[in-house]
PDB file of N, CA and C in Angstrom:
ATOM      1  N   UNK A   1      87.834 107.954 102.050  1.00  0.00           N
ATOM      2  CA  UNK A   1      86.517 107.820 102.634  1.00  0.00           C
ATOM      3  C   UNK A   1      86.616 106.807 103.771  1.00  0.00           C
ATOM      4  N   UNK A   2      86.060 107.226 104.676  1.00  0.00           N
ATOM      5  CA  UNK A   2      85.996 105.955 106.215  1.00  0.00           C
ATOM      6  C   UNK A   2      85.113 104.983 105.825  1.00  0.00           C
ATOM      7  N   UNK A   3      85.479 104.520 106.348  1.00  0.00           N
ATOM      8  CA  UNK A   3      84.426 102.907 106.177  1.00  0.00           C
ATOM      9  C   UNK A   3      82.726 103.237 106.572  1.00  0.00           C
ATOM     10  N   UNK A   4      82.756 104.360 107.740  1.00  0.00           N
ATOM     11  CA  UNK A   4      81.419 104.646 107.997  1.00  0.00           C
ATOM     12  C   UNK A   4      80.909 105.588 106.874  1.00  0.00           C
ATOM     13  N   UNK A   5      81.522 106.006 106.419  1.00  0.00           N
ATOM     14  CA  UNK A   5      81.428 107.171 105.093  1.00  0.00           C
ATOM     15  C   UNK A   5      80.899 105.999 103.862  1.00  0.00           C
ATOM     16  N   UNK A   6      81.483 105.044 103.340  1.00  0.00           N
ATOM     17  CA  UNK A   6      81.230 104.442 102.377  1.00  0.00           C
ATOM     18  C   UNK A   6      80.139 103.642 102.915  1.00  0.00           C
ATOM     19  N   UNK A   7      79.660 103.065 103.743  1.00  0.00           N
ATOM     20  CA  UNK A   7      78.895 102.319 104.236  1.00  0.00           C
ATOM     21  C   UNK A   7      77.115 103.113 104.075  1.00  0.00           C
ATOM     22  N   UNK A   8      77.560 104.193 104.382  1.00  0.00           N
ATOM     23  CA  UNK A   8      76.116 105.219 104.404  1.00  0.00           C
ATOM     24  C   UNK A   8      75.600 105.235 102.847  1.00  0.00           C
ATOM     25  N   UNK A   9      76.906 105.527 102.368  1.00  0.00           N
ATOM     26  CA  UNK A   9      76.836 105.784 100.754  1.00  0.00           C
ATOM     27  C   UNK A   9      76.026 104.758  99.749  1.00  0.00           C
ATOM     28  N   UNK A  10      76.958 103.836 100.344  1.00  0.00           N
ATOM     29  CA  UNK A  10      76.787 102.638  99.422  1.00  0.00           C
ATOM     30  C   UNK A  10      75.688 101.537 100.052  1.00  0.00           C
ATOM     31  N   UNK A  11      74.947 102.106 100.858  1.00  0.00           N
ATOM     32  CA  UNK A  11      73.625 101.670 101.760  1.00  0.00           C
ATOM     33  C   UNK A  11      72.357 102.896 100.660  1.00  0.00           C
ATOM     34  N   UNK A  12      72.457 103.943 100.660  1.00  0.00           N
ATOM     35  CA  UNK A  12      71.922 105.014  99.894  1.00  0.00           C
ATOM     36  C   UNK A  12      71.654 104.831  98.179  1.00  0.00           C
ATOM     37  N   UNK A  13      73.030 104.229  98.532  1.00  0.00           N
ATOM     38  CA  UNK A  13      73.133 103.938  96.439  1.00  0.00           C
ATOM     39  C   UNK A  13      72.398 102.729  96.364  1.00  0.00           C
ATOM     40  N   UNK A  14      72.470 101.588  97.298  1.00  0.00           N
ATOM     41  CA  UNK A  14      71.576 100.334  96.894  1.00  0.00           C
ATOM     42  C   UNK A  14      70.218 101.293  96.903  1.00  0.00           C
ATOM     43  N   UNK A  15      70.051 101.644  97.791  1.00  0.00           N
ATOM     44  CA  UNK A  15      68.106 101.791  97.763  1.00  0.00           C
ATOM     45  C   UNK A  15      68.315 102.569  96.514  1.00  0.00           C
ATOM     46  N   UNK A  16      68.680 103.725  96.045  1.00  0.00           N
ATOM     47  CA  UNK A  16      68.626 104.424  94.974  1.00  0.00           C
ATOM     48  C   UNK A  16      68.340 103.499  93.832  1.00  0.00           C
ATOM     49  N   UNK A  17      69.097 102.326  93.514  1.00  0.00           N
ATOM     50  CA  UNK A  17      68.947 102.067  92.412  1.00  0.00           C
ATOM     51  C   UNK A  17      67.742 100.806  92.341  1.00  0.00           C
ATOM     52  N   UNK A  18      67.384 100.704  93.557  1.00  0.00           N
ATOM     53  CA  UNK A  18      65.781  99.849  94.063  1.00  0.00           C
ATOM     54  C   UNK A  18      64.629 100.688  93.583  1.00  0.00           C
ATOM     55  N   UNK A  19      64.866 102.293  93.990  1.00  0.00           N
ATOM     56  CA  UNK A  19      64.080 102.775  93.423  1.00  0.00           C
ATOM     57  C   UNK A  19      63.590 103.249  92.429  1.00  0.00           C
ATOM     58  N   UNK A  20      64.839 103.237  91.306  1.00  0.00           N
ATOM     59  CA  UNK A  20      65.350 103.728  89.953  1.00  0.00           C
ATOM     60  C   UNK A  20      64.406 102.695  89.359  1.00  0.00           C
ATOM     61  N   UNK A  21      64.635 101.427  89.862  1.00  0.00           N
ATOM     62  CA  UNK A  21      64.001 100.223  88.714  1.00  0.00           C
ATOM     63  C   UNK A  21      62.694 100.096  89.174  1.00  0.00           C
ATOM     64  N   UNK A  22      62.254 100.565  90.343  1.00  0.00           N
ATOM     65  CA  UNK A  22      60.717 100.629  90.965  1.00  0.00           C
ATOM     66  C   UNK A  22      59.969 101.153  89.689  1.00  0.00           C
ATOM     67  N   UNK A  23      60.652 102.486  89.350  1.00  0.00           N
ATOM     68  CA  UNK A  23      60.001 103.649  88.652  1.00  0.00           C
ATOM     69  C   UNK A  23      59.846 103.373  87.238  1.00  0.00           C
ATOM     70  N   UNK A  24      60.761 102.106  86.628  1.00  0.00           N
ATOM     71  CA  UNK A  24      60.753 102.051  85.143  1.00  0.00           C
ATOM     72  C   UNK A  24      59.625 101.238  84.652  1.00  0.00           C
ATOM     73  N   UNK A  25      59.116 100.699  85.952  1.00  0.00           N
ATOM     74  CA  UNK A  25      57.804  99.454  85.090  1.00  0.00           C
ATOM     75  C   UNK A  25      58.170  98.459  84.968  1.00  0.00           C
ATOM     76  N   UNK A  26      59.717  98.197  84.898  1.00  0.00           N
ATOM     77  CA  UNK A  26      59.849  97.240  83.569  1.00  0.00           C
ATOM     78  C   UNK A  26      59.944  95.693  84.458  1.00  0.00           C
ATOM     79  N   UNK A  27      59.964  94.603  83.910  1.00  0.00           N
ATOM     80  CA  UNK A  27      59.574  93.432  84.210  1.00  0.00           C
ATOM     81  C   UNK A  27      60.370  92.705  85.162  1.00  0.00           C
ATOM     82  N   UNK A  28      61.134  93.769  86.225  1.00  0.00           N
ATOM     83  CA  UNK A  28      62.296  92.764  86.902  1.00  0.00           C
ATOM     84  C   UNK A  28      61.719  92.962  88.271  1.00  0.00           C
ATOM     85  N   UNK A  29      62.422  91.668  88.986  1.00  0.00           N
ATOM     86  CA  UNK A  29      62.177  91.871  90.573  1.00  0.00           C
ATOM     87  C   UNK A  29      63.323  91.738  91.487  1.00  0.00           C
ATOM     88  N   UNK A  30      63.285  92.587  92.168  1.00  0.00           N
ATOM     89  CA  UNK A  30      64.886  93.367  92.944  1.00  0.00           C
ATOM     90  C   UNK A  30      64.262  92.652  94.254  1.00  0.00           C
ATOM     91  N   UNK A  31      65.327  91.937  94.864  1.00  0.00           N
ATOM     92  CA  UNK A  31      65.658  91.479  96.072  1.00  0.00           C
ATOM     93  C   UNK A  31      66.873  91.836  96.860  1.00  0.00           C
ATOM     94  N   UNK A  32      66.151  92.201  98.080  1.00  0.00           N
ATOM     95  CA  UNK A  32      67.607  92.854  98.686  1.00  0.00           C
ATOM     96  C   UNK A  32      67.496  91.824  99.836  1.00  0.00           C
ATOM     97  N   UNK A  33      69.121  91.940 100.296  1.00  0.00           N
ATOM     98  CA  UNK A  33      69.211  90.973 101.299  1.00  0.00           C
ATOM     99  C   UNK A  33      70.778  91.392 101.987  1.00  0.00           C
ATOM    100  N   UNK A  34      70.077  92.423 102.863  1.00  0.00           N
ATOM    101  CA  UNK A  34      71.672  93.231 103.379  1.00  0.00           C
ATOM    102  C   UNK A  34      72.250  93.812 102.499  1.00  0.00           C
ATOM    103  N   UNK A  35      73.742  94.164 102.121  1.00  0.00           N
ATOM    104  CA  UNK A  35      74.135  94.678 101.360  1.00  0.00           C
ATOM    105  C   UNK A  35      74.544  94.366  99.754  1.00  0.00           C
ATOM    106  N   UNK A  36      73.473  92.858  99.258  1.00  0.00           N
ATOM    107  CA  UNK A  36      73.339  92.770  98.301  1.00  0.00           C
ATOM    108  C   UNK A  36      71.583  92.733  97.735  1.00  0.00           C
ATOM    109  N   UNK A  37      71.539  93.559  96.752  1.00  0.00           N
ATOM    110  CA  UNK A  37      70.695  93.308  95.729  1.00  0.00           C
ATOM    111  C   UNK A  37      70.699  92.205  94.469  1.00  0.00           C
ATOM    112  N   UNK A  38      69.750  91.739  94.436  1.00  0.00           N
ATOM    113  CA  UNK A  38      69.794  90.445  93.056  1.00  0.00           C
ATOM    114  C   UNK A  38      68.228  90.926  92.246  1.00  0.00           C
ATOM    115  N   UNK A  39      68.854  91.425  91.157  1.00  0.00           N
ATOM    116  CA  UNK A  39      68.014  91.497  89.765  1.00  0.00           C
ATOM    117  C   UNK A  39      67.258  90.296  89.042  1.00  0.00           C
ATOM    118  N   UNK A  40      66.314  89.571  89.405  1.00  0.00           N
ATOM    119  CA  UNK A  40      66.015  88.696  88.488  1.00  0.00           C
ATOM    120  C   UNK A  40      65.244  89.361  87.167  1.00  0.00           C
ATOM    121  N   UNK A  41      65.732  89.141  85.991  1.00  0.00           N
ATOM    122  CA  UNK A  41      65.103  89.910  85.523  1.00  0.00           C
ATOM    123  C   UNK A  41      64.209  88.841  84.179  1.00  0.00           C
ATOM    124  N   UNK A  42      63.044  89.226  83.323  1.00  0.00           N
ATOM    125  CA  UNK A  42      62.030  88.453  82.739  1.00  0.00           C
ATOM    126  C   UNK A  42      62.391  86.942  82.010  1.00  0.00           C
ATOM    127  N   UNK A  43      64.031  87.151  81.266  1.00  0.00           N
ATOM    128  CA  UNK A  43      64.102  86.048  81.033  1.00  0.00           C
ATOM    129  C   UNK A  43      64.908  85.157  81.830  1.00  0.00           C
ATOM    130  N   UNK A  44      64.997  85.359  83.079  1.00  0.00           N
ATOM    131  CA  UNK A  44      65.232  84.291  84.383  1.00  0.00           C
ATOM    132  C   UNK A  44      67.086  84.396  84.202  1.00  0.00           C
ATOM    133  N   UNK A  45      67.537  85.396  83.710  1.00  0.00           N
ATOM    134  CA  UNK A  45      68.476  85.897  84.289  1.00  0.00           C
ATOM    135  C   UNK A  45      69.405  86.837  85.243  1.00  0.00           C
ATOM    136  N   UNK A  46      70.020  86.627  85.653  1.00  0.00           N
ATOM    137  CA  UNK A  46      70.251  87.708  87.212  1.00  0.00           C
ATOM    138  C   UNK A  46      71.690  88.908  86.739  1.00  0.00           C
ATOM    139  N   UNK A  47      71.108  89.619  87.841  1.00  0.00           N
ATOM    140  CA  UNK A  47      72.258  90.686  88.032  1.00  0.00           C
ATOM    141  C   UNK A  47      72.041  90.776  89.496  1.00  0.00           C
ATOM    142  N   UNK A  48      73.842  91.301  89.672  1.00  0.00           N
ATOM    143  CA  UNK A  48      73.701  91.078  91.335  1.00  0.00           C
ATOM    144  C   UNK A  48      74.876  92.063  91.548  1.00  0.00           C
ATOM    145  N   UNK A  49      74.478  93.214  92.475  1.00  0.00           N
ATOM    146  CA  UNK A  49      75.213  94.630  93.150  1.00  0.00           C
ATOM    147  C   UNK A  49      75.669  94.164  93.965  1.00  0.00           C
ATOM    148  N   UNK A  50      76.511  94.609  95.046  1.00  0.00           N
ATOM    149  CA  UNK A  50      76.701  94.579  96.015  1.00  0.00           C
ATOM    150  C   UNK A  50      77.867  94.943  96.780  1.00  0.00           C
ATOM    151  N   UNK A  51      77.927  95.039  97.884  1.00  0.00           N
ATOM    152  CA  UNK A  51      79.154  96.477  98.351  1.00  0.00           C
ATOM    153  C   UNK A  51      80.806  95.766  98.973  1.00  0.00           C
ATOM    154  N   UNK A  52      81.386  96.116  98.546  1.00  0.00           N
ATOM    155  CA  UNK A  52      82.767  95.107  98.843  1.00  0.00           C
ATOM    156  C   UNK A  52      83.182  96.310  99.852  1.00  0.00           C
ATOM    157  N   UNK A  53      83.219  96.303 101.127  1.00  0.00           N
ATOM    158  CA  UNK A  53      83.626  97.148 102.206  1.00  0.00           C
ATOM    159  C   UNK A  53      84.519  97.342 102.352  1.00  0.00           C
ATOM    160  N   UNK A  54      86.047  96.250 102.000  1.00  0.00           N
ATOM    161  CA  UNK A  54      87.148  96.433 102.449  1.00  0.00           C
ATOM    162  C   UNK A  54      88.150  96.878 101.022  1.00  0.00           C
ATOM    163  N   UNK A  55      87.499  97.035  99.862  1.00  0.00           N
ATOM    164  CA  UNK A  55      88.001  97.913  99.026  1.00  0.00           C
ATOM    165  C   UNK A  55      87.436  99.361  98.641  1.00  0.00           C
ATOM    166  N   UNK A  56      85.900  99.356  99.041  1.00  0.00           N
ATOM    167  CA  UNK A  56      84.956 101.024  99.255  1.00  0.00           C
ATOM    168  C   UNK A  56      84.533 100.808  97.673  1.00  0.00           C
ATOM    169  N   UNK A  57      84.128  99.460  97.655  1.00  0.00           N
ATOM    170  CA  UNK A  57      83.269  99.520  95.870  1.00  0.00           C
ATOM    171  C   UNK A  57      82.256  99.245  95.729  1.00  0.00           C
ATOM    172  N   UNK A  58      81.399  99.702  95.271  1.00  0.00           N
ATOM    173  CA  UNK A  58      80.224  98.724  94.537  1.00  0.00           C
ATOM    174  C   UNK A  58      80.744  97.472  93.414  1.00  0.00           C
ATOM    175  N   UNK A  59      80.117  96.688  93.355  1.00  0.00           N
ATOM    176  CA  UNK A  59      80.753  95.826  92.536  1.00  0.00           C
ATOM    177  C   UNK A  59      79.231  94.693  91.846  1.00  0.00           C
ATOM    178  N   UNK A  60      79.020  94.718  90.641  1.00  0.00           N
ATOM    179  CA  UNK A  60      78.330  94.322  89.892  1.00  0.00           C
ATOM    180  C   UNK A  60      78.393  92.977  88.837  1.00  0.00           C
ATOM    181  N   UNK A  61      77.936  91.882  88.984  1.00  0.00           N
ATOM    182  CA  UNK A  61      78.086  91.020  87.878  1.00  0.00           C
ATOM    183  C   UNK A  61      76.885  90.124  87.320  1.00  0.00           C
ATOM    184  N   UNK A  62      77.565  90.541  85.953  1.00  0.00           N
ATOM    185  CA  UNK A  62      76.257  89.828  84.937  1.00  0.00           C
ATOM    186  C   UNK A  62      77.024  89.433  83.972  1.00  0.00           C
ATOM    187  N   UNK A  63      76.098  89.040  82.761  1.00  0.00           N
ATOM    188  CA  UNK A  63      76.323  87.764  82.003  1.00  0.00           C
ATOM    189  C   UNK A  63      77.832  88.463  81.474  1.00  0.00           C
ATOM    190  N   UNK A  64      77.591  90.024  81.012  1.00  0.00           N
ATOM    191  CA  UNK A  64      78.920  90.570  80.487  1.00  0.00           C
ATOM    192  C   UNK A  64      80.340  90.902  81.574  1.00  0.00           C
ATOM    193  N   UNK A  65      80.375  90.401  82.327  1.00  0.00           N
ATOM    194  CA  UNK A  65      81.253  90.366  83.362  1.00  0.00           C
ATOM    195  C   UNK A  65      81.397  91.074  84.927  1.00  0.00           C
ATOM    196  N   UNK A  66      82.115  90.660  85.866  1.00  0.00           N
ATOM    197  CA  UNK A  66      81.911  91.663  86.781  1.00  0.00           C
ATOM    198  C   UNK A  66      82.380  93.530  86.606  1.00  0.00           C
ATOM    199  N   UNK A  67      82.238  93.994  87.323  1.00  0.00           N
ATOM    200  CA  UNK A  67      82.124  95.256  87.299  1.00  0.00           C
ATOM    201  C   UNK A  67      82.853  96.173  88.585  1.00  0.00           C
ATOM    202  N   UNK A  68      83.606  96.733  88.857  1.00  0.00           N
ATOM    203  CA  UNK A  68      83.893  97.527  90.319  1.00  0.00           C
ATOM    204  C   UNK A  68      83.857  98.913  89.886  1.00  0.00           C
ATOM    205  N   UNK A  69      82.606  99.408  91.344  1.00  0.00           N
ATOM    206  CA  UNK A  69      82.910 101.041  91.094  1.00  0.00           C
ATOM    207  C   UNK A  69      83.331 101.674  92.078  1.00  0.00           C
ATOM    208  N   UNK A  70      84.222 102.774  91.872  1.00  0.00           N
ATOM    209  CA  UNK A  70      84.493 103.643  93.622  1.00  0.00           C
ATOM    210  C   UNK A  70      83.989 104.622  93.574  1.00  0.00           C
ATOM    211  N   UNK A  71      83.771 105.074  94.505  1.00  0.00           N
ATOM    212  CA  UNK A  71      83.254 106.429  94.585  1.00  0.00           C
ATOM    213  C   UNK A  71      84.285 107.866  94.226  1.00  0.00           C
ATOM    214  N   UNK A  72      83.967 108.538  93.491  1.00  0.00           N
ATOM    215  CA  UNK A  72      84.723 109.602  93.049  1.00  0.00           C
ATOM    216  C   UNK A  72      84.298 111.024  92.965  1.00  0.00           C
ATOM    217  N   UNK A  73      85.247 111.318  94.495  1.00  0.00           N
ATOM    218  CA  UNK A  73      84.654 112.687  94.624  1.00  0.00           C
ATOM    219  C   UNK A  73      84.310 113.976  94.099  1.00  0.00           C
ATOM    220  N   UNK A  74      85.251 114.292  93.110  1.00  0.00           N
ATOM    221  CA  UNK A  74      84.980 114.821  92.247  1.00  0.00           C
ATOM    222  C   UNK A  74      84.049 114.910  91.502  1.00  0.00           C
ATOM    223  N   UNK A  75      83.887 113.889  90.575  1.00  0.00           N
ATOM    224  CA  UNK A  75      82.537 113.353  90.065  1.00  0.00           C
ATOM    225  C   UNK A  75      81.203 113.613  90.281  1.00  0.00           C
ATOM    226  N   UNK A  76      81.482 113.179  91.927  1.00  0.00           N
ATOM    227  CA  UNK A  76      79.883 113.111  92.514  1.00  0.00           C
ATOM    228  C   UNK A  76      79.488 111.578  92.361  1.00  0.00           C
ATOM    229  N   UNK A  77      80.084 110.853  91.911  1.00  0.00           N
ATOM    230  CA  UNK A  77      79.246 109.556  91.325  1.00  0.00           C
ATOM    231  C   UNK A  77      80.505 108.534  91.823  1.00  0.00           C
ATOM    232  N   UNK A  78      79.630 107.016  91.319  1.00  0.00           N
ATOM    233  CA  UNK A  78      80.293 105.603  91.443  1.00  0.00           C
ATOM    234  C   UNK A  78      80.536 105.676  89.926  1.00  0.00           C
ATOM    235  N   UNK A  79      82.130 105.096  90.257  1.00  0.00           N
ATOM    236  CA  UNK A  79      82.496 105.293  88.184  1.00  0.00           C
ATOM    237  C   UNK A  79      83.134 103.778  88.477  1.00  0.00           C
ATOM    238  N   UNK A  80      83.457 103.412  87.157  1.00  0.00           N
ATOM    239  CA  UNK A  80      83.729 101.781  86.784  1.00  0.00           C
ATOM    240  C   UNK A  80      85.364 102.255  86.915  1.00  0.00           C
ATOM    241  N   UNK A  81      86.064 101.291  87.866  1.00  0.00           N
ATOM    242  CA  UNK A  81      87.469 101.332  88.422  1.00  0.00           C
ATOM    243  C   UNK A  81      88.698 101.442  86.943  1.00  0.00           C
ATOM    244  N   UNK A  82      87.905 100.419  85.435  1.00  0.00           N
ATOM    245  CA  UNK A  82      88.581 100.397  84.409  1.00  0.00           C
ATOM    246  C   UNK A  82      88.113 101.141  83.516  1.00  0.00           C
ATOM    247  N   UNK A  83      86.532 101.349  83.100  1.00  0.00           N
ATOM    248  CA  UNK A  83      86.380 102.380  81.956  1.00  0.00           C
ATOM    249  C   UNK A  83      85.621 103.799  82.308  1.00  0.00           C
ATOM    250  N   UNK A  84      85.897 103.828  83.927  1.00  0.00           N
ATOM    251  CA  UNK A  84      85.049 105.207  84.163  1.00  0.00           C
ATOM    252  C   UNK A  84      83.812 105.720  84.149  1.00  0.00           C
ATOM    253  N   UNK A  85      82.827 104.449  83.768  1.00  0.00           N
ATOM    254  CA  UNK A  85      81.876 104.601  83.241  1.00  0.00           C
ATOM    255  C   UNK A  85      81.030 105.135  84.495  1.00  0.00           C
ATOM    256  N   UNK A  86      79.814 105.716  84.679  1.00  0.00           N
ATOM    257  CA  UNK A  86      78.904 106.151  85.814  1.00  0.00           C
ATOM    258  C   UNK A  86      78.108 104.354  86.244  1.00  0.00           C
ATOM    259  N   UNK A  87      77.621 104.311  87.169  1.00  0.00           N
ATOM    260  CA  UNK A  87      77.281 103.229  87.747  1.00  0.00           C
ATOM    261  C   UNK A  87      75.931 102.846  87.098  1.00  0.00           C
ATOM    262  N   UNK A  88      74.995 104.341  87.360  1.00  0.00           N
ATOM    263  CA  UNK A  88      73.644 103.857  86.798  1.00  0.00           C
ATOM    264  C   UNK A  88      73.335 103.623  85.632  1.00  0.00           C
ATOM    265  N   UNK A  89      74.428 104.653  84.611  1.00  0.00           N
ATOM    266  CA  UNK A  89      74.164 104.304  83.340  1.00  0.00           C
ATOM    267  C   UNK A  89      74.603 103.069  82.524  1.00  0.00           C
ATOM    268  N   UNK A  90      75.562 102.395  83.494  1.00  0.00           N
ATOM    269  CA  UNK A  90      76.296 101.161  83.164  1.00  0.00           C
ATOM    270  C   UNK A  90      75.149 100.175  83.377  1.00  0.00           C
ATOM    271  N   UNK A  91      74.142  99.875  84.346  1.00  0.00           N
ATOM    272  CA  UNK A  91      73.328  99.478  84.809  1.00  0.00           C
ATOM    273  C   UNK A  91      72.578  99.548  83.637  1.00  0.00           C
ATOM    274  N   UNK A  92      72.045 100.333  83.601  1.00  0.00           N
ATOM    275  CA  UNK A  92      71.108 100.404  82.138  1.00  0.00           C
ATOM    276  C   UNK A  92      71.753  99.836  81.113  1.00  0.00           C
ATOM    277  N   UNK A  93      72.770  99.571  80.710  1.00  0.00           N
ATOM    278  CA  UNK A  93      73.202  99.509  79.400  1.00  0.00           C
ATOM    279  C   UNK A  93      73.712  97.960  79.825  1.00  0.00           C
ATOM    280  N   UNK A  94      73.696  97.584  80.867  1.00  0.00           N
ATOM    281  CA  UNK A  94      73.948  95.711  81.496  1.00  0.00           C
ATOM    282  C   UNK A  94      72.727  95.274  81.320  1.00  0.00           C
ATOM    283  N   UNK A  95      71.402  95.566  82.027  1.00  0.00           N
ATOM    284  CA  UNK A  95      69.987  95.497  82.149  1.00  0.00           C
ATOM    285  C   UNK A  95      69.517  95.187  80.851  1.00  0.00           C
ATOM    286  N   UNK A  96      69.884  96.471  80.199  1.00  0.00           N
ATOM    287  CA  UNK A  96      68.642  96.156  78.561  1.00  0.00           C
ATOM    288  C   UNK A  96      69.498  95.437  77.631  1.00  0.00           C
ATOM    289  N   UNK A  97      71.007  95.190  77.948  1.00  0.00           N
ATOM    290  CA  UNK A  97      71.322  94.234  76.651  1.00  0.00           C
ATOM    291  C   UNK A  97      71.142  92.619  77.292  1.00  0.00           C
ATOM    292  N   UNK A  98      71.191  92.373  78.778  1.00  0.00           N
ATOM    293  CA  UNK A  98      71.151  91.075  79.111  1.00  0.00           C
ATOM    294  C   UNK A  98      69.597  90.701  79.488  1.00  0.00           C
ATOM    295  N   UNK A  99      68.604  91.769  79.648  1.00  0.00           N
ATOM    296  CA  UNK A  99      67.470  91.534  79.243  1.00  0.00           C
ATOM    297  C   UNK A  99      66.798  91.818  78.085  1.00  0.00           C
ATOM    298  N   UNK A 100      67.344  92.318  77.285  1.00  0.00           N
ATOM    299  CA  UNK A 100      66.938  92.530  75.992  1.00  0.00           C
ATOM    300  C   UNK A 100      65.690  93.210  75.706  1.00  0.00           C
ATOM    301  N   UNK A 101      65.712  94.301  76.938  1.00  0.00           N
ATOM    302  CA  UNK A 101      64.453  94.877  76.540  1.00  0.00           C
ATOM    303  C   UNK A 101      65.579  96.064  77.180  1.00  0.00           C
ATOM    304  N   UNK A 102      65.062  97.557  76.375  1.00  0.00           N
ATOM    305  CA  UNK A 102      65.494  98.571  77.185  1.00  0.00           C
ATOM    306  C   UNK A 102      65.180  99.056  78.609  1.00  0.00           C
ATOM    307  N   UNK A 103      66.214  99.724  79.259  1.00  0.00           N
ATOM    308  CA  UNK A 103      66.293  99.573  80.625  1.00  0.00           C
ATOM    309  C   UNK A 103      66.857 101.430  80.707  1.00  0.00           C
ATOM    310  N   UNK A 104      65.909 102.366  81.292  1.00  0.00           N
ATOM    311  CA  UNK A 104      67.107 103.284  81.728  1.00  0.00           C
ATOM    312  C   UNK A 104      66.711 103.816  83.236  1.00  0.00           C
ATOM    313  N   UNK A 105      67.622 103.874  83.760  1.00  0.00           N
ATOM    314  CA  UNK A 105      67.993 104.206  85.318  1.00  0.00           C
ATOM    315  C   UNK A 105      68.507 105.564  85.434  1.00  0.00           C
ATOM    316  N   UNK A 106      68.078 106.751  86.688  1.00  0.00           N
ATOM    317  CA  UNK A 106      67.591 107.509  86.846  1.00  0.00           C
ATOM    318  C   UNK A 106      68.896 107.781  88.204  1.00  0.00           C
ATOM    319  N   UNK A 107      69.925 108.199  88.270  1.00  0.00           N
ATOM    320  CA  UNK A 107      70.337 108.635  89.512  1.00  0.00           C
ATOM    321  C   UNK A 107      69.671 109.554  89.774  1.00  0.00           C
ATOM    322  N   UNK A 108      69.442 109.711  91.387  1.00  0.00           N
ATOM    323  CA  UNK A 108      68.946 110.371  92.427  1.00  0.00           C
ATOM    324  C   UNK A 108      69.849 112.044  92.152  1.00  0.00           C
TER     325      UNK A 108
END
Protein backbone atom coordinates (compact mmCIF):
# COMPACT_ATOMS: atom_id res chain seq x y z
CA UNK A 1 0.00 0.00 0.00
CA UNK A 2 1.51 3.69 -0.81
CA UNK A 3 1.68 5.92 1.80
CA UNK A 4 -1.12 7.97 -0.02
CA UNK A 5 -3.18 4.72 -0.03
CA UNK A 6 -2.81 4.17 3.77
CA UNK A 7 -3.17 7.71 4.63
CA UNK A 8 -6.82 7.93 2.96
CA UNK A 9 -7.55 4.69 4.73
CA UNK A 10 -6.46 5.24 7.92
CA UNK A 11 -7.92 9.01 7.80
CA UNK A 12 -11.49 7.01 6.88
CA UNK A 13 -10.97 4.42 9.63
CA UNK A 14 -10.37 7.25 12.33
CA UNK A 15 -13.69 9.00 11.42
CA UNK A 16 -15.35 5.51 11.15
CA UNK A 17 -14.68 4.63 14.47
CA UNK A 18 -15.74 8.50 15.71
CA UNK A 19 -18.75 7.56 14.32
CA UNK A 20 -19.17 3.98 15.57
CA UNK A 21 -18.94 5.45 19.23
CA UNK A 22 -21.20 8.58 18.18
CA UNK A 23 -23.92 5.90 17.58
CA UNK A 24 -23.54 3.75 20.85
CA UNK A 25 -24.74 6.48 23.42
CA UNK A 26 -22.41 5.36 25.60
CA UNK A 27 -20.61 7.75 28.06
CA UNK A 28 -17.26 8.55 26.26
CA UNK A 29 -15.87 11.64 24.60
CA UNK A 30 -13.67 11.21 21.41
CA UNK A 31 -11.21 13.91 20.64
CA UNK A 32 -9.51 14.11 17.54
CA UNK A 33 -6.52 16.01 16.92
CA UNK A 34 -4.98 15.14 13.41
CA UNK A 35 -4.23 11.74 13.12
CA UNK A 36 -4.85 10.87 16.65
CA UNK A 37 -8.04 10.17 18.45
CA UNK A 38 -8.17 10.09 22.47
CA UNK A 39 -11.10 8.18 24.17
CA UNK A 40 -11.76 9.63 27.48
CA UNK A 41 -13.96 7.43 28.67
CA UNK A 42 -16.60 7.75 32.17
CA UNK A 43 -14.22 6.57 34.61
CA UNK A 44 -11.46 9.19 33.53
CA UNK A 45 -9.59 6.67 31.72
CA UNK A 46 -8.16 6.97 28.14
CA UNK A 47 -7.70 5.11 24.99
CA UNK A 48 -5.75 6.52 22.29
CA UNK A 49 -5.69 5.35 18.18
CA UNK A 50 -3.61 6.64 16.08
CA UNK A 51 -1.83 6.12 12.66
CA UNK A 52 1.96 5.22 12.61
CA UNK A 53 2.66 6.21 8.77
CA UNK A 54 5.98 4.87 8.40
CA UNK A 55 4.98 1.30 9.32
CA UNK A 56 1.02 1.60 7.51
CA UNK A 57 -0.62 0.78 11.15
CA UNK A 58 -3.14 1.80 13.22
CA UNK A 59 -1.87 1.45 16.54
CA UNK A 60 -3.91 1.55 19.85
CA UNK A 61 -3.10 1.79 23.63
CA UNK A 62 -4.88 1.21 26.77
CA UNK A 63 -4.68 0.06 30.17
CA UNK A 64 -4.33 -3.70 28.52
CA UNK A 65 -1.47 -2.78 26.34
CA UNK A 66 -0.57 -1.30 23.06
CA UNK A 67 -1.98 -2.72 20.02
CA UNK A 68 -0.75 -2.57 16.04
CA UNK A 69 -3.04 -3.14 13.15
CA UNK A 70 -2.26 -3.39 9.28
CA UNK A 71 -4.35 -3.37 6.87
CA UNK A 72 -5.12 -6.71 5.20
CA UNK A 73 -6.21 -7.00 1.92
CA UNK A 74 -7.66 -9.86 1.80
CA UNK A 75 -9.60 -9.45 4.79
CA UNK A 76 -10.97 -6.20 3.96
CA UNK A 77 -10.12 -5.05 7.48
CA UNK A 78 -7.30 -3.66 10.11
CA UNK A 79 -6.28 -6.99 11.96
CA UNK A 80 -3.96 -6.99 15.20
CA UNK A 81 -0.18 -7.57 13.70
CA UNK A 82 0.03 -10.57 16.73
CA UNK A 83 -3.46 -12.09 17.29
CA UNK A 84 -5.29 -11.15 14.07
CA UNK A 85 -7.88 -9.86 15.77
CA UNK A 86 -10.34 -7.20 13.60
CA UNK A 87 -9.71 -3.60 14.86
CA UNK A 88 -13.29 -2.67 15.76
CA UNK A 89 -14.08 -5.61 17.54
CA UNK A 90 -10.85 -5.38 19.53
CA UNK A 91 -12.01 -1.86 20.34
CA UNK A 92 -15.06 -3.04 21.83
CA UNK A 93 -13.69 -5.66 23.81
CA UNK A 94 -10.63 -2.78 25.11
CA UNK A 95 -13.61 -0.14 25.68
CA UNK A 96 -16.08 -2.30 27.77
CA UNK A 97 -13.49 -4.16 29.86
CA UNK A 98 -11.39 -0.84 30.65
CA UNK A 99 -14.61 0.97 31.00
CA UNK A 100 -16.47 -1.54 32.45
CA UNK A 101 -19.50 -0.94 30.89
CA UNK A 102 -20.24 -2.76 27.53
CA UNK A 103 -19.07 -1.20 24.42
CA UNK A 104 -19.88 -2.58 20.80
CA UNK A 105 -18.56 -0.92 17.63
CA UNK A 106 -20.05 -1.17 14.30
CA UNK A 107 -17.55 -1.24 11.18
CA UNK A 108 -18.70 0.75 8.32
Amino acid sequence: MTETDFLARADATLAAIEAALDATGADIEVNRAGNVVTLELANDSRVVINTQTPTRQIWVAARSGGFHFGWEEQSGAWLDTRGGGELFASLSRIISVQGGAPVVLRAP
